[in-house]
N, C-alpha and C. Protein backbone atom coordinates (compact mmCIF):
# COMPACT_ATOMS: atom_id res chain seq x y z
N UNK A 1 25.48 37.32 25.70
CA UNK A 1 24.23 37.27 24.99
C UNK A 1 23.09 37.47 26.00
N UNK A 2 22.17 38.25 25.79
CA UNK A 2 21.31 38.31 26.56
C UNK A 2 20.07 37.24 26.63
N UNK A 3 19.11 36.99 27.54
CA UNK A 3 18.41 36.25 27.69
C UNK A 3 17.14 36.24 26.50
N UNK A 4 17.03 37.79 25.97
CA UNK A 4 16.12 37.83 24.62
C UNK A 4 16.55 37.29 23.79
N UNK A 5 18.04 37.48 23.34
CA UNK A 5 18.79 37.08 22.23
C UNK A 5 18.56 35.44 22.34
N UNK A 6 19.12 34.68 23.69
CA UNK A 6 19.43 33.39 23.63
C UNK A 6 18.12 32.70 23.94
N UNK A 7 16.76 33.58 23.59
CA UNK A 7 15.72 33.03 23.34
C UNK A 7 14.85 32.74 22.01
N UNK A 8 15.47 33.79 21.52
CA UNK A 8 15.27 33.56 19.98
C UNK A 8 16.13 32.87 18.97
N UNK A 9 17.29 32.88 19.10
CA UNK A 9 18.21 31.70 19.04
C UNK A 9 17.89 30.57 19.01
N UNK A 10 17.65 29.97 20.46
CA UNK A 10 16.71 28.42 20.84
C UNK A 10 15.80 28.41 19.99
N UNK A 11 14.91 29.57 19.54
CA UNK A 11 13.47 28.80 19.44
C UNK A 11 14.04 28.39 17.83
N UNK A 12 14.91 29.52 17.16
CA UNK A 12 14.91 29.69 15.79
C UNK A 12 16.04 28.03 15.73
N UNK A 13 16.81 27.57 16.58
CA UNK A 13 17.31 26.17 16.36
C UNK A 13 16.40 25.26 16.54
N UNK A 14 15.46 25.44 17.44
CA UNK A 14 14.52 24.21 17.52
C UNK A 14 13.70 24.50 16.57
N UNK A 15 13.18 24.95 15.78
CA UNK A 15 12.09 25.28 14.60
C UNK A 15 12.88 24.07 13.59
N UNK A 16 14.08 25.15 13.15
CA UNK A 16 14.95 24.31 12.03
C UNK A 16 15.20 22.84 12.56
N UNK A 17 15.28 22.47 13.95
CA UNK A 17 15.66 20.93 14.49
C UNK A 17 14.17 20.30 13.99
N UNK A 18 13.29 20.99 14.05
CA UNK A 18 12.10 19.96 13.74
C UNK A 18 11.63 19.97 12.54
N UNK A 19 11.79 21.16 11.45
CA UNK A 19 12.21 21.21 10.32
C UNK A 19 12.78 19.61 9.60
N UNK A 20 13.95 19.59 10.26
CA UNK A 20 15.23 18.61 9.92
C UNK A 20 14.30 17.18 10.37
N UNK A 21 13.82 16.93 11.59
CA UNK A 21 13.39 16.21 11.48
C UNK A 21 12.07 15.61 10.85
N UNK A 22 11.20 15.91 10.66
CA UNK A 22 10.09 16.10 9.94
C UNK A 22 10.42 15.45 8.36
N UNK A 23 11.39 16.20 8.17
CA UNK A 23 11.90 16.02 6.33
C UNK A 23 12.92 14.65 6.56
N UNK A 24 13.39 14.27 7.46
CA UNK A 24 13.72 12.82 7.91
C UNK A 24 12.97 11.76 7.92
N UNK A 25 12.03 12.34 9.16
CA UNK A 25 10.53 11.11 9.29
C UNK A 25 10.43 10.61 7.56
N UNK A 26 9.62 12.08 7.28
CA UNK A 26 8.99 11.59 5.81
C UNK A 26 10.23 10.72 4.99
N UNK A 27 10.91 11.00 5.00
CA UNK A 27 12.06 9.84 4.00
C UNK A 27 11.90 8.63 4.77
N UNK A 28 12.01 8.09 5.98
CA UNK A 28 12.59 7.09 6.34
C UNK A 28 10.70 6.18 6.87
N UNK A 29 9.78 6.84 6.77
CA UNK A 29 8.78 6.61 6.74
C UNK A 29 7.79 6.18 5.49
N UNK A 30 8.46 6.72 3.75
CA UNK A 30 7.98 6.66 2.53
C UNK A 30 7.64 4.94 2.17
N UNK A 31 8.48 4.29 2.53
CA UNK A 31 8.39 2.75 2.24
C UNK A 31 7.53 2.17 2.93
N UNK A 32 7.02 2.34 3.69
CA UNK A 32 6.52 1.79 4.75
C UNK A 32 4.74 2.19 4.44
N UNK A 33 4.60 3.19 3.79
CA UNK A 33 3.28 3.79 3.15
C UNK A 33 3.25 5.10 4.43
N UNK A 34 3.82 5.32 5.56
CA UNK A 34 3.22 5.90 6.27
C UNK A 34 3.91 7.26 6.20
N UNK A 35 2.86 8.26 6.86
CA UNK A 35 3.55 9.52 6.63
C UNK A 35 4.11 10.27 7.72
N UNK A 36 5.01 11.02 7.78
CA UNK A 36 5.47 11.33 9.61
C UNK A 36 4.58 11.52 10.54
N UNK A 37 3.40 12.15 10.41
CA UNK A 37 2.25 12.02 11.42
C UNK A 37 1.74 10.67 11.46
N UNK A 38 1.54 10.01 10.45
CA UNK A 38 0.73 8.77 11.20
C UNK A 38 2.31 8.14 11.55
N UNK A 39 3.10 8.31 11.36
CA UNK A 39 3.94 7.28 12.48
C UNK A 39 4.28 7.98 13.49
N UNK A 40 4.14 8.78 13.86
CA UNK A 40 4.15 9.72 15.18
C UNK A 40 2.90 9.18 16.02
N UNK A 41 1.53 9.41 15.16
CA UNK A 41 0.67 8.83 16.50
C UNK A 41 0.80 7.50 16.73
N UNK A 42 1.06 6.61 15.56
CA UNK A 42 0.73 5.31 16.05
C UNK A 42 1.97 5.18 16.42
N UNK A 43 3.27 5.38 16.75
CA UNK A 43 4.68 5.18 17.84
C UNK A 43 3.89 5.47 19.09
N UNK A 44 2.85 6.29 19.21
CA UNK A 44 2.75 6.84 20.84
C UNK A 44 1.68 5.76 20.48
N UNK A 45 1.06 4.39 20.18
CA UNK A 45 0.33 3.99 20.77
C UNK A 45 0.54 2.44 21.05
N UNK A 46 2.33 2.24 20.15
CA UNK A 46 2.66 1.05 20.27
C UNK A 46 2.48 0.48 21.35
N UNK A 47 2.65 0.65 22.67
CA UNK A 47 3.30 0.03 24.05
C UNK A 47 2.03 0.07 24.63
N UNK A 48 1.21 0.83 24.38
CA UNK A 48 -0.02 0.99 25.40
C UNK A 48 -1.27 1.39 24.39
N UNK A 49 -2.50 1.09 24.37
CA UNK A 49 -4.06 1.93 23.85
C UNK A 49 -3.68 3.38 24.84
N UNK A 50 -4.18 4.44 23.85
CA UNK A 50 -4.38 6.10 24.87
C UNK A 50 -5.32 6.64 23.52
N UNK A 51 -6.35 7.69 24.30
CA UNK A 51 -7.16 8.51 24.26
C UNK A 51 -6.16 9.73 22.58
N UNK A 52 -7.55 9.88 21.65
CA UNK A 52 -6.96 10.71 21.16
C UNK A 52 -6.83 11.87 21.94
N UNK A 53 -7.11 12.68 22.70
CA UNK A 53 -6.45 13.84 23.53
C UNK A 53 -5.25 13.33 24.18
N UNK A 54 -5.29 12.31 24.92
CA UNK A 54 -3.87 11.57 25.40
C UNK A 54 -1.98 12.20 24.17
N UNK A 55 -2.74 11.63 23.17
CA UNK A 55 -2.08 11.16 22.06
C UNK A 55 -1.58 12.40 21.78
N UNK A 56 -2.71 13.63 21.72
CA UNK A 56 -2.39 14.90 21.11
C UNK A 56 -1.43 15.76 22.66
N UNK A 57 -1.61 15.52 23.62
CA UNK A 57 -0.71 16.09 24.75
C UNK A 57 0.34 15.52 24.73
N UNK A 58 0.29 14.32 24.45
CA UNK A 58 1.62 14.24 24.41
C UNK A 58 2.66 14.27 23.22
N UNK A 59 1.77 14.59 22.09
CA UNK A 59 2.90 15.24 20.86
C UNK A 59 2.69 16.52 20.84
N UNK A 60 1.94 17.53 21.77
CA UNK A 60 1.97 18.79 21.51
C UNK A 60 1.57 19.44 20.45
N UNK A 61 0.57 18.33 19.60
CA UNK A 61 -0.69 19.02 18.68
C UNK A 61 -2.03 19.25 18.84
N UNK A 62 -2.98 19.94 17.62
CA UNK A 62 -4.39 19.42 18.28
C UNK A 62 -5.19 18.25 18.28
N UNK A 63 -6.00 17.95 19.01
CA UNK A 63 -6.80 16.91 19.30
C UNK A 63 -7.50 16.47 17.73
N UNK A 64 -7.74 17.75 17.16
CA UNK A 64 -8.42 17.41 15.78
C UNK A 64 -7.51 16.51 15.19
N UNK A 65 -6.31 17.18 14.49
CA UNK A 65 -5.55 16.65 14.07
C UNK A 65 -5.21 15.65 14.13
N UNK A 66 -4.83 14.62 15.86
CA UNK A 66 -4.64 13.32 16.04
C UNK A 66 -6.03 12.12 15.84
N UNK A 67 -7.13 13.27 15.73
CA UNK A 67 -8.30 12.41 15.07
C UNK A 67 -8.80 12.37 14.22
N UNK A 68 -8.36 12.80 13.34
CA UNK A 68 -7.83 12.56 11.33
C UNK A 68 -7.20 11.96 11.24
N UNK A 69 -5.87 11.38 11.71
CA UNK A 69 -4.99 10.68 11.41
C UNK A 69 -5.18 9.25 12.00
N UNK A 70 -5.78 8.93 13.14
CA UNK A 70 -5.99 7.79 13.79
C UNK A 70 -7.50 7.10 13.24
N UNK A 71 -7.92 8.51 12.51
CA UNK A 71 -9.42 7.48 11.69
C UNK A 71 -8.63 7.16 10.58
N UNK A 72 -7.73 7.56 9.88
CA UNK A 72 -6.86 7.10 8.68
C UNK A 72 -5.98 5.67 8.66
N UNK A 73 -5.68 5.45 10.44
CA UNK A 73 -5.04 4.37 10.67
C UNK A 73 -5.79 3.37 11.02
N UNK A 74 -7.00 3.48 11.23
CA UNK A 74 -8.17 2.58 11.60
C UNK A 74 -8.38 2.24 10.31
N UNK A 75 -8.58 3.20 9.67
CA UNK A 75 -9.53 2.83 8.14
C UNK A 75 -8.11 1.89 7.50
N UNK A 76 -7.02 2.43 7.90
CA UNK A 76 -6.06 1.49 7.19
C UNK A 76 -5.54 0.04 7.57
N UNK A 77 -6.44 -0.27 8.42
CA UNK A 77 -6.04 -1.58 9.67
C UNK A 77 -4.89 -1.52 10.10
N UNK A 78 -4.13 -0.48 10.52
CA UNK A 78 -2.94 -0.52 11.33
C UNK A 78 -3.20 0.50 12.43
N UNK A 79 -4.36 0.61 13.27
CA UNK A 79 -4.75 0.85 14.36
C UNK A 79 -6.07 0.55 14.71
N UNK A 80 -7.12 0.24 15.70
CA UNK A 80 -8.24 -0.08 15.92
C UNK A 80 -8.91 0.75 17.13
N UNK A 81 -10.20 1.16 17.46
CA UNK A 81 -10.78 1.88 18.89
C UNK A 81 -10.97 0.75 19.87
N UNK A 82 -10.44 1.21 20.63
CA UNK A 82 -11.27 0.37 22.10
C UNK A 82 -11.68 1.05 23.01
N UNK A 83 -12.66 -0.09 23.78
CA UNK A 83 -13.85 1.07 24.90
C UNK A 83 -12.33 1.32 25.71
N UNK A 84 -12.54 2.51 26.37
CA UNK A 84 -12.24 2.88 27.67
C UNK A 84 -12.65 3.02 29.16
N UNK A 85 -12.30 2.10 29.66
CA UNK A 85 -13.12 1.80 30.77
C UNK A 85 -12.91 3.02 31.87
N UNK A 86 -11.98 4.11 31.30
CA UNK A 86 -12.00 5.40 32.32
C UNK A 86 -13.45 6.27 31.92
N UNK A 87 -13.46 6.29 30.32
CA UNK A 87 -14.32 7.37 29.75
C UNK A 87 -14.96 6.62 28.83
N UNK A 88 -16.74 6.61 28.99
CA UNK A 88 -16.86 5.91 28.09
C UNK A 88 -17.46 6.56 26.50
N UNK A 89 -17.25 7.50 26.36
CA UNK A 89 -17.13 8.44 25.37
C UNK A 89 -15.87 8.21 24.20
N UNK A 90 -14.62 8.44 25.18
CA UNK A 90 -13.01 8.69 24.86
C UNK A 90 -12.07 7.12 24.36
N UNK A 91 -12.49 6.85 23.38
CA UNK A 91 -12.00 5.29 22.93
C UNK A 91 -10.70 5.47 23.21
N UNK A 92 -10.14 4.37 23.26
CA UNK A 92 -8.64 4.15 23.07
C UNK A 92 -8.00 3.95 21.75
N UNK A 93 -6.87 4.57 20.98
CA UNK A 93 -6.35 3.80 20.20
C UNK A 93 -5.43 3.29 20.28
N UNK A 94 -5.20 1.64 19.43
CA UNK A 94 -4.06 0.94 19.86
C UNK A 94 -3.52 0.61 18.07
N UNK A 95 -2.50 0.22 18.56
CA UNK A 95 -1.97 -0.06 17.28
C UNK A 95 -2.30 -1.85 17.08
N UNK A 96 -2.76 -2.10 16.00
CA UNK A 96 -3.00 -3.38 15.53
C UNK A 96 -1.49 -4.22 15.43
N UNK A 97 -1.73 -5.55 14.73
CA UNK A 97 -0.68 -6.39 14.58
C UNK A 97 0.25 -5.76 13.75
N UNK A 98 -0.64 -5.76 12.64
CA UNK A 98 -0.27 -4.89 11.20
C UNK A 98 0.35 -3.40 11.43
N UNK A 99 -0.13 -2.34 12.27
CA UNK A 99 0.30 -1.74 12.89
C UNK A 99 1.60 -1.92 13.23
N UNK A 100 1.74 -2.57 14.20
CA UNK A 100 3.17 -3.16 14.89
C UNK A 100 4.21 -3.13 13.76
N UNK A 101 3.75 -4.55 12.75
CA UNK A 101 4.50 -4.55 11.78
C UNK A 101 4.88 -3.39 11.05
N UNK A 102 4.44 -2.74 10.63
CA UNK A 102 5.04 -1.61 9.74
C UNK A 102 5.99 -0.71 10.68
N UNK A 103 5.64 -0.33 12.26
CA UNK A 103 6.11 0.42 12.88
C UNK A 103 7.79 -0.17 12.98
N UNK A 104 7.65 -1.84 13.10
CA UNK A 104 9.33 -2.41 13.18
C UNK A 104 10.36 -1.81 11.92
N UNK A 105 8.76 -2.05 10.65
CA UNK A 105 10.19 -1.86 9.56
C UNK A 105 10.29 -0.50 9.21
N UNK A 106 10.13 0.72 10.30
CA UNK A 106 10.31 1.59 9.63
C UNK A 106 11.49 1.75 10.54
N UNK A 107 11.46 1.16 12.20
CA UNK A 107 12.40 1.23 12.91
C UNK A 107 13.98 0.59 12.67
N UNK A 108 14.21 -0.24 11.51
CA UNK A 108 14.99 -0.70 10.86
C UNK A 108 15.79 0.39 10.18
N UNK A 109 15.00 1.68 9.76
CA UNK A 109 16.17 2.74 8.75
C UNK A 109 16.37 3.75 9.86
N UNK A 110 15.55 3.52 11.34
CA UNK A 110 15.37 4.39 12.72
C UNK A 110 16.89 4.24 12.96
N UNK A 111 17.27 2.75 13.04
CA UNK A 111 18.56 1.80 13.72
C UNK A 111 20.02 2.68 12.89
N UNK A 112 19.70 2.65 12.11
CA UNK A 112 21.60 2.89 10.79
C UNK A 112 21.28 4.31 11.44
N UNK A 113 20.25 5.51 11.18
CA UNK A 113 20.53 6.54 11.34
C UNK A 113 21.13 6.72 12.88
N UNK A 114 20.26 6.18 13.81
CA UNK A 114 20.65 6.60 14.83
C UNK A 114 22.08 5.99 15.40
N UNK A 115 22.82 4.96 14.76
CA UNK A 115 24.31 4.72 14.69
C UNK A 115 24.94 5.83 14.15
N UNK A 116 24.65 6.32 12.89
CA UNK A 116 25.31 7.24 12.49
C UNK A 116 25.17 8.92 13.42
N UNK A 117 24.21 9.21 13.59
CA UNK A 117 24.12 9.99 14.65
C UNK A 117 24.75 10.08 15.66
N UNK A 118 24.80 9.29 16.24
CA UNK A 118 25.38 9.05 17.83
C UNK A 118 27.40 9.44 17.25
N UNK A 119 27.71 8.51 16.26
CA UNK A 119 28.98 8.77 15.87
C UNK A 119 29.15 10.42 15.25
N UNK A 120 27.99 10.71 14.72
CA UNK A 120 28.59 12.44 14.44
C UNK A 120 28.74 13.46 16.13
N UNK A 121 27.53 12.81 16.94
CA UNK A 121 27.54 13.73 17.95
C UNK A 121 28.57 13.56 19.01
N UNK A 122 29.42 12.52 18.60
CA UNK A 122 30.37 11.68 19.73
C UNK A 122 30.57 10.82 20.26
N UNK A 123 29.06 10.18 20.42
CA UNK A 123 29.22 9.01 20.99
C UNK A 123 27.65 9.04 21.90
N UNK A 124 27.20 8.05 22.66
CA UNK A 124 26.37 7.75 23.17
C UNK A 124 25.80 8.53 24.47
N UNK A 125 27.35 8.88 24.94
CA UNK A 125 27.20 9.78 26.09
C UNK A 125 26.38 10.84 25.71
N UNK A 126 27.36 11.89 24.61
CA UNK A 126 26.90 13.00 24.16
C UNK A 126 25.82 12.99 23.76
N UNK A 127 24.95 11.75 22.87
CA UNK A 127 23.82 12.10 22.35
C UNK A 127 22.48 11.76 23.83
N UNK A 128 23.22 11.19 24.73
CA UNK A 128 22.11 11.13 25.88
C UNK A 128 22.25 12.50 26.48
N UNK A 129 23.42 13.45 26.43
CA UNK A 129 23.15 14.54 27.08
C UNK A 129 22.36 15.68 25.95
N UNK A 130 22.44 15.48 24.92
CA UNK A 130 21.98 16.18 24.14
C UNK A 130 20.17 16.07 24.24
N UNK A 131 20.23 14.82 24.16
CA UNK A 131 18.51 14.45 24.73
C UNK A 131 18.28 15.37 25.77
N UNK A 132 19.24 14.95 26.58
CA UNK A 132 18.94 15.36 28.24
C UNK A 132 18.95 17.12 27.94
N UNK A 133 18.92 17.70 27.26
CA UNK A 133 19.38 19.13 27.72
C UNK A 133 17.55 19.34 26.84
N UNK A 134 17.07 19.02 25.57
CA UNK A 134 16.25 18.77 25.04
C UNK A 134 14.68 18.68 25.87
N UNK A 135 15.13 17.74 26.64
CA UNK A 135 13.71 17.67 27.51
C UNK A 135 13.88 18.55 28.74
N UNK A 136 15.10 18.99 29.09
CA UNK A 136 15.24 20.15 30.17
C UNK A 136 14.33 21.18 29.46
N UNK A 137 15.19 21.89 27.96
CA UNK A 137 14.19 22.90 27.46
C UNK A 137 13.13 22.68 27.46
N UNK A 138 12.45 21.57 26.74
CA UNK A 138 10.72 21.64 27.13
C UNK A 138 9.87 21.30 28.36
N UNK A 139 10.88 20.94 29.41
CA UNK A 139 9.83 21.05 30.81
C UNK A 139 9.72 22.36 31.18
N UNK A 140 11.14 23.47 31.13
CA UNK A 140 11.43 24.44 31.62
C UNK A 140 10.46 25.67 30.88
N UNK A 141 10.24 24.65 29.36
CA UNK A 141 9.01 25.99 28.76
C UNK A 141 7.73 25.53 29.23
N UNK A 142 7.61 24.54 29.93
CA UNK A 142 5.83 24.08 30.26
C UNK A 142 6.22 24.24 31.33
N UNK A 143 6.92 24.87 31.96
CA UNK A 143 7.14 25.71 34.00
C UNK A 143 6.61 27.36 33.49
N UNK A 144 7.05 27.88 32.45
CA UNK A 144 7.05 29.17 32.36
C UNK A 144 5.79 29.50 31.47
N UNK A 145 5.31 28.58 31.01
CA UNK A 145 4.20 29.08 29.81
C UNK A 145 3.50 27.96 30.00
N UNK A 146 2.22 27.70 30.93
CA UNK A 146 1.89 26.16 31.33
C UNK A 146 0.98 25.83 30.11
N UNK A 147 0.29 26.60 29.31
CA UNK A 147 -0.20 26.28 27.39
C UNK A 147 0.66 25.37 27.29
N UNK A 148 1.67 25.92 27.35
CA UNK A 148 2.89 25.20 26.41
C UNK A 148 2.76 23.47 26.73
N UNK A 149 2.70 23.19 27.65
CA UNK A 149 3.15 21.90 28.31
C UNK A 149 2.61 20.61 27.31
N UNK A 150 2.96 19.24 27.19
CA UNK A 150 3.05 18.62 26.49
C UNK A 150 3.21 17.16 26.85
């Protein structure tokens, strides 16, 4: 296979992989009220407050976008702004208590799938190399296309 071929290949499996996941999120996210984007930003803000640009580099969307959704999680009390003492322009968002809470119980239908997963892909090993090959592809496309990076 040539390197064109086994590039369009990749991209056309990773489209459909995020496809697949996306239409996952939203199911396993429906109970919870939240929708796969707002539990995408507010997961990236559980552990730490970060900058909506923060937020958007590191899910590889736009900045707009993660600041529609994080005024949606504010307005919904399951995220709040804080100053930033780097920028004082660039608030932080963090995820509230309430926040937290919803993020556990969505991580509860996170838990069965990802048992069942791990047992279709083999086992624990396999699904850490499967990760592992995953974030190889996307460093190796933010080496070659630095836009890309994320």
């Amino acid at each position: 296979m040539s390197s064109v071929d086994a590039f369009s290949r990749t991209a056309l499996a990773v489209f459909h992989l995020n496809g697949r996941f996306g239409a996952l999120l939203d199911q396993l996210t429906v109970p919870s009220g939240l929708s796969a984007a707002q539990w995408q930003v507010l997961g990236a803000v559980e552990d730490e407050p970060r900058s909506v640009s923060g937020i958007a580099r590191m899910l590889g969307v736009t900045r707009q976008s993660v600041q529609r959704i994080a005024d949606l999680l504010v307005e919904q009390g399951l995220a709040d702004y804080r100053a930033n003492p780097a920028h004082r322009r660039a608030r932080l968002l963090a995820a509230t208590e309430r926040g937290e809470a919803v993020l556990h119980e969505v991580d509860a239908g996170h838990a069965e799938l990802a048992r069942r997963l791990c047992r279709e892909l083999g086992g624990e090993e396999e699904f850490g190399r499967t990760t592992d090959v995953l974030r190889e592809l996307s460093l190796a496309l933010g080496s070659v296309v630095p836009q890309a990076r994320s």
